[in-house]
C-alpha atoms as a PDB file:
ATOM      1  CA  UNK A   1       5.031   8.842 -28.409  1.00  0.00           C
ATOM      2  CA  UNK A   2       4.585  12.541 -28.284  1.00  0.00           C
ATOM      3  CA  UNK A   3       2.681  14.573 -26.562  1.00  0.00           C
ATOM      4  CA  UNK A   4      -0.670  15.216 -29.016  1.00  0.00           C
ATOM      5  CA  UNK A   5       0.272  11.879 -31.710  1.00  0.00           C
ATOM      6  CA  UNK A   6      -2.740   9.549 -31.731  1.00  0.00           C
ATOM      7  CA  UNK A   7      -1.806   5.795 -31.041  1.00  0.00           C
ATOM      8  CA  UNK A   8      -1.874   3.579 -33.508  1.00  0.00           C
ATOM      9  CA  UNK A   9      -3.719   0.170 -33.551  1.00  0.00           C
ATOM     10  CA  UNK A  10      -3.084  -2.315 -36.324  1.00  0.00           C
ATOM     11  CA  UNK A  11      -5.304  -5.601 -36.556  1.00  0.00           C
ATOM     12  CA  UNK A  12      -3.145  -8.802 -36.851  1.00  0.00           C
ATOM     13  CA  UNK A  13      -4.287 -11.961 -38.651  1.00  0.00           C
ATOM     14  CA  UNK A  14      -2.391 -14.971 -39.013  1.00  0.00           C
ATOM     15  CA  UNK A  15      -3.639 -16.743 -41.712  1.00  0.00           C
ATOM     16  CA  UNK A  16      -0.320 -19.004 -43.028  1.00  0.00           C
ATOM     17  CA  UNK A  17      -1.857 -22.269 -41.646  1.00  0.00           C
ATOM     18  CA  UNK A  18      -2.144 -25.074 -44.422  1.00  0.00           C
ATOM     19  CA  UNK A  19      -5.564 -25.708 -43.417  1.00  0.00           C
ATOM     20  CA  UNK A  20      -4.772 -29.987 -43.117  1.00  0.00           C
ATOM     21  CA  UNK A  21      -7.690 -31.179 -40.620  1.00  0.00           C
ATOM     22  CA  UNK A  22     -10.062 -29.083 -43.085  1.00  0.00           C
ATOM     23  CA  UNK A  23      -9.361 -30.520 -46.154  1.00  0.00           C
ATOM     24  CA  UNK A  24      -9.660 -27.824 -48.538  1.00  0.00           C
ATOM     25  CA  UNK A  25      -6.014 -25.929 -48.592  1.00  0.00           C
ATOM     26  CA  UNK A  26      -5.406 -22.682 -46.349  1.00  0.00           C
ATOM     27  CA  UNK A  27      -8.412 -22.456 -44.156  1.00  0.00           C
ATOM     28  CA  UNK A  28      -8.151 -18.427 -44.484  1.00  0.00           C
ATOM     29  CA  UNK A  29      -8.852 -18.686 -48.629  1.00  0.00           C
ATOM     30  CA  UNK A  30     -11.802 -21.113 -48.094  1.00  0.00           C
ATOM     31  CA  UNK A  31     -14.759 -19.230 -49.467  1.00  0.00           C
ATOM     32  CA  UNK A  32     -18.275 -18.533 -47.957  1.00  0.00           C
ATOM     33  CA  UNK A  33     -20.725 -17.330 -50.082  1.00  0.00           C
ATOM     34  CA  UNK A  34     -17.839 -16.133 -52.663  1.00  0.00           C
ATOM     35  CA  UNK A  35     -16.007 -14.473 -49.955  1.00  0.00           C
ATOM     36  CA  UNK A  36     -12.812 -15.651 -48.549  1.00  0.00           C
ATOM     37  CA  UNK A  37     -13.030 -16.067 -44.469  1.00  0.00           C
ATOM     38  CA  UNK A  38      -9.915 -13.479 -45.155  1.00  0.00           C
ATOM     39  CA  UNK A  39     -11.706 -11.330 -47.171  1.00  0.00           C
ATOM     40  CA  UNK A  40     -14.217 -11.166 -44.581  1.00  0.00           C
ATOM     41  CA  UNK A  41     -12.143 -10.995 -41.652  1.00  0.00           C
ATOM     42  CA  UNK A  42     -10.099  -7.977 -43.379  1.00  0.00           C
ATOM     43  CA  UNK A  43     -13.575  -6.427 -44.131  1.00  0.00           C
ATOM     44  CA  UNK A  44     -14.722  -6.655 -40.335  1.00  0.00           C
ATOM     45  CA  UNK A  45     -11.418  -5.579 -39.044  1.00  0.00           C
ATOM     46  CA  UNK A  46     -10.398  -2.508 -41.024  1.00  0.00           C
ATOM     47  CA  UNK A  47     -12.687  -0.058 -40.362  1.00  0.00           C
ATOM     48  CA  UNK A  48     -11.815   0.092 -36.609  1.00  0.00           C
ATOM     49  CA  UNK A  49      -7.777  -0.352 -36.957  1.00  0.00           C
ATOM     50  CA  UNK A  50      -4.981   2.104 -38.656  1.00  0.00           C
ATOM     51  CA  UNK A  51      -3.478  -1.028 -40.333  1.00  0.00           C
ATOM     52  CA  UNK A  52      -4.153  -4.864 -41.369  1.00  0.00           C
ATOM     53  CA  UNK A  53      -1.503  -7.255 -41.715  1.00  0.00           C
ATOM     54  CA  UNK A  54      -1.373 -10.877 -42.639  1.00  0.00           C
ATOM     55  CA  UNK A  55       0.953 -13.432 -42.286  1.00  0.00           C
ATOM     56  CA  UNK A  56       0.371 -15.484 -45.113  1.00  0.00           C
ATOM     57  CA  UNK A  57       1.702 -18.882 -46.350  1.00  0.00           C
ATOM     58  CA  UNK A  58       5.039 -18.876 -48.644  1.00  0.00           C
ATOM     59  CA  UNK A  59       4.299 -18.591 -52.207  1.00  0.00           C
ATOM     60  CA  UNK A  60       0.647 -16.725 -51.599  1.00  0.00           C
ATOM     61  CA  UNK A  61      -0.063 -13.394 -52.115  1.00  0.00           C
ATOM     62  CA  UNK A  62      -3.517 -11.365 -50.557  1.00  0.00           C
ATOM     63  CA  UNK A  63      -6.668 -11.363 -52.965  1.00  0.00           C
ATOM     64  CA  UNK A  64      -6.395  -7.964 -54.960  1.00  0.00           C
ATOM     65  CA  UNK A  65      -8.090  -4.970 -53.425  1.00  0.00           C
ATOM     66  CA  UNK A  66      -7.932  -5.586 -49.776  1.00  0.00           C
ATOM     67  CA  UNK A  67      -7.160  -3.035 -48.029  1.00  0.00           C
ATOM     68  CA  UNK A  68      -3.853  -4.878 -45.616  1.00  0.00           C
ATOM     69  CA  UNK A  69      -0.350  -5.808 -46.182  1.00  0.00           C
ATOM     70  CA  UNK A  70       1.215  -9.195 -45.926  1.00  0.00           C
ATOM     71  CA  UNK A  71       4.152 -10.701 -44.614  1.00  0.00           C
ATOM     72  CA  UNK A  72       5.250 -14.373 -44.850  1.00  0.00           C
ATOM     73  CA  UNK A  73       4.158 -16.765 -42.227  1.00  0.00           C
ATOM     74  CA  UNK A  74       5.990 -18.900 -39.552  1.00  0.00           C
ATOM     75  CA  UNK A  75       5.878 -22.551 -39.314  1.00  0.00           C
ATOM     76  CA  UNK A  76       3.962 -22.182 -36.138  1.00  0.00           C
ATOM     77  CA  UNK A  77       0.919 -19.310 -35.373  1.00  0.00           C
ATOM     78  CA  UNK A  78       3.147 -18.044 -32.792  1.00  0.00           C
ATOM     79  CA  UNK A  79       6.286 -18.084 -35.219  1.00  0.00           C
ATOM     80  CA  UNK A  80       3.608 -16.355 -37.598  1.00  0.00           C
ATOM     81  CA  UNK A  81       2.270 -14.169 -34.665  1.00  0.00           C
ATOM     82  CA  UNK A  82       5.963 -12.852 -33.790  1.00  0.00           C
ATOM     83  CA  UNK A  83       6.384 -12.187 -37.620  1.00  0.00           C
ATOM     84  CA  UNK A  84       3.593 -10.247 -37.276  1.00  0.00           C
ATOM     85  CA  UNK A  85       4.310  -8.014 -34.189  1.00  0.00           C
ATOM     86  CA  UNK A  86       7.777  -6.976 -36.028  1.00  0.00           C
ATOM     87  CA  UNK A  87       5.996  -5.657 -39.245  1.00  0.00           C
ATOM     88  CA  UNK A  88       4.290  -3.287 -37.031  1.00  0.00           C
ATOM     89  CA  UNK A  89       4.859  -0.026 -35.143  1.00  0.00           C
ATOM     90  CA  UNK A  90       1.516   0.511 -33.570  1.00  0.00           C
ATOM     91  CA  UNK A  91       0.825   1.331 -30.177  1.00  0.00           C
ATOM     92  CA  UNK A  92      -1.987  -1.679 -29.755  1.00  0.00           C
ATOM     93  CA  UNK A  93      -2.510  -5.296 -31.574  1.00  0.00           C
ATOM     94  CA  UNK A  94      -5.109  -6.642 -32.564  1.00  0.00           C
ATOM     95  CA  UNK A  95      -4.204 -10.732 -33.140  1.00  0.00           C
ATOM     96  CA  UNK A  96      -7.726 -12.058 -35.194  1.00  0.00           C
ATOM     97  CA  UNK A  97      -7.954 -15.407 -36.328  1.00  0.00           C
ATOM     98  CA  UNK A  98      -8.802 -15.302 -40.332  1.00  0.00           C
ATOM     99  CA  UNK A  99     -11.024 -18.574 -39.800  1.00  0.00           C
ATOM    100  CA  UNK A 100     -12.920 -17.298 -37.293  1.00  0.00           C
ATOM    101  CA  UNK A 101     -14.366 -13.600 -39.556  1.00  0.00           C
ATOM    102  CA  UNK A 102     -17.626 -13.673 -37.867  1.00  0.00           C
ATOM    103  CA  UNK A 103     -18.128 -11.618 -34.673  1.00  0.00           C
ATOM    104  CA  UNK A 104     -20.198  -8.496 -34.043  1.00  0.00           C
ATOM    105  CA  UNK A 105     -19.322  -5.614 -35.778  1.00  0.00           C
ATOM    106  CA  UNK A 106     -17.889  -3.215 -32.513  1.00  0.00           C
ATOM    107  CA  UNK A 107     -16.130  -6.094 -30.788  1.00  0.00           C
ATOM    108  CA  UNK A 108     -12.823  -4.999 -32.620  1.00  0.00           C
ATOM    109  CA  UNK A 109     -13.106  -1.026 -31.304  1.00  0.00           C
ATOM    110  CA  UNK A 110     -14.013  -2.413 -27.853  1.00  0.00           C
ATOM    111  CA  UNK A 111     -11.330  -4.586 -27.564  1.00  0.00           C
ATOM    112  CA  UNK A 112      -8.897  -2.008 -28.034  1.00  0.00           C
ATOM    113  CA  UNK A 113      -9.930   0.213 -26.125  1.00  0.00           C
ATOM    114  CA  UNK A 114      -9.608  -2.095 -23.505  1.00  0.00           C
ATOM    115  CA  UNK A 115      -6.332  -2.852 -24.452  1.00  0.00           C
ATOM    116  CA  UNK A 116      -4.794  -0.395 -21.966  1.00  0.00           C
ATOM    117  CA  UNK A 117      -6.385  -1.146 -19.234  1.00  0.00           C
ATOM    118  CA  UNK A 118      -6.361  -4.962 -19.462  1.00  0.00           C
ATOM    119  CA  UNK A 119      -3.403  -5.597 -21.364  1.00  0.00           C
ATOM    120  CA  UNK A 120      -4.909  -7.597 -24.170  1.00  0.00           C
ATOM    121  CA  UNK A 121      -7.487  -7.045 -26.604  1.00  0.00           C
ATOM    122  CA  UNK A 122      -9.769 -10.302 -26.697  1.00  0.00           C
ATOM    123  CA  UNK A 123     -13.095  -8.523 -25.784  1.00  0.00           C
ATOM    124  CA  UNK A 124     -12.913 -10.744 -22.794  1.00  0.00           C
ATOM    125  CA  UNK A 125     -13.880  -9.908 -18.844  1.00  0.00           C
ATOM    126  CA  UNK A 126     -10.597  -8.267 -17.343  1.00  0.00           C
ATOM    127  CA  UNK A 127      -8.091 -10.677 -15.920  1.00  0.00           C
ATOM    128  CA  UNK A 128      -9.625 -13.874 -17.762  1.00  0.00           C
ATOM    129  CA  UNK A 129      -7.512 -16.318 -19.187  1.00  0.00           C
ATOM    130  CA  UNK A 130      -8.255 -17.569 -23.111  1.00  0.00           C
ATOM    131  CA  UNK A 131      -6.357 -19.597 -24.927  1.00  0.00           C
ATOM    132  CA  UNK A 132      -3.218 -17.613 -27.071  1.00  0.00           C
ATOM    133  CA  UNK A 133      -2.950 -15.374 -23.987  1.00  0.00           C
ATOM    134  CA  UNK A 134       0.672 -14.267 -23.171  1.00  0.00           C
ATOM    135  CA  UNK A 135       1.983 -16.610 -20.340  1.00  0.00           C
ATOM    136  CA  UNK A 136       4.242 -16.403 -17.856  1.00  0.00           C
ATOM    137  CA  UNK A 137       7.602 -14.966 -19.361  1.00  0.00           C
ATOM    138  CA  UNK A 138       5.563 -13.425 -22.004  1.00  0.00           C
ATOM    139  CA  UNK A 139       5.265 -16.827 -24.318  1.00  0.00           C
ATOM    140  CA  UNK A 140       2.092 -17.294 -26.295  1.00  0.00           C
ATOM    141  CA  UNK A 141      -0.230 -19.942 -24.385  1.00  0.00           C
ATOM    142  CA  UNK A 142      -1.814 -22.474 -27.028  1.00  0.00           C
ATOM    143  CA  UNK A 143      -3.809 -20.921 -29.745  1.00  0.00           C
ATOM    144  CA  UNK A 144      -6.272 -23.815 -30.346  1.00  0.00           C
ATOM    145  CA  UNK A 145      -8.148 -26.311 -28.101  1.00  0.00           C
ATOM    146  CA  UNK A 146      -6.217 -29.614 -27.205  1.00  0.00           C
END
């Protein structure tokens, strides 16, 4: 980066799951109120980020008007998540979970701004572990609970 560019943050969403424990087809196009948990998370996410991008499932395409890109999911959410990190250039990720859109509204801006200083961006207490954090030899831990 040169000296004077801004850095760059883009918010990450994997959202190519098939949704099977729920019941009711990709759990990120499940509607709420008649809004789509991506919708939502998109909504919450881009106003604090330089870019959104989606891994979706193959053969889907975003809702019209949202303001991200997409790119074709993995098999796994860390094949998905890796998919993801290579559509990007930015400086600091974001990784959101599109089934999980509800959080407070400055949670995204404060966990990238601790990015730099903690290494991740979870919103987190420095140096705790969550599950989906980066283990040893920089693999992605599990993503859900066992």
């Amino acid at each position: 980066m040169r000296t004077g560019e801004r850095k760059r943050t883009a918010a990450l969403i994997p959202a190519a799951g098939s949704g099977t424990r729920l019941g009711l087809g990709p759990k990120a196009f499940v509607e709420v109120r008649g809004k789509s948990l991506l919708a939502r998370s998109v909504a919450a996410l881009a106003p604090y980020v330089n870019e959104v991008i989606v891994a979706l499932p193959e053969g889907l395409e975003l809702p019209p008007g949202l303001p991200a890109r997409a790119v074709v999911g993995g098999d796994t959410r860390q094949e998905s998540v890796r998919r993801l990190l290579e559509a990007t250039d930015a400086d600091t990720v974001l990784v959101h979970d599109a089934a999980r859109p509800f959080f407070a509204g400055t949670r995204p801006s404060g966990a990238a701004r601790s990015c730099p200083r903690n290494r991740r961006g979870d919103g987190g207490p420095p140096g705790g572990r969550h599950p989906g954090a980066p283990e040893r030899g920089g693999r992605l831990g599990r993503t859900d609970p066992a």
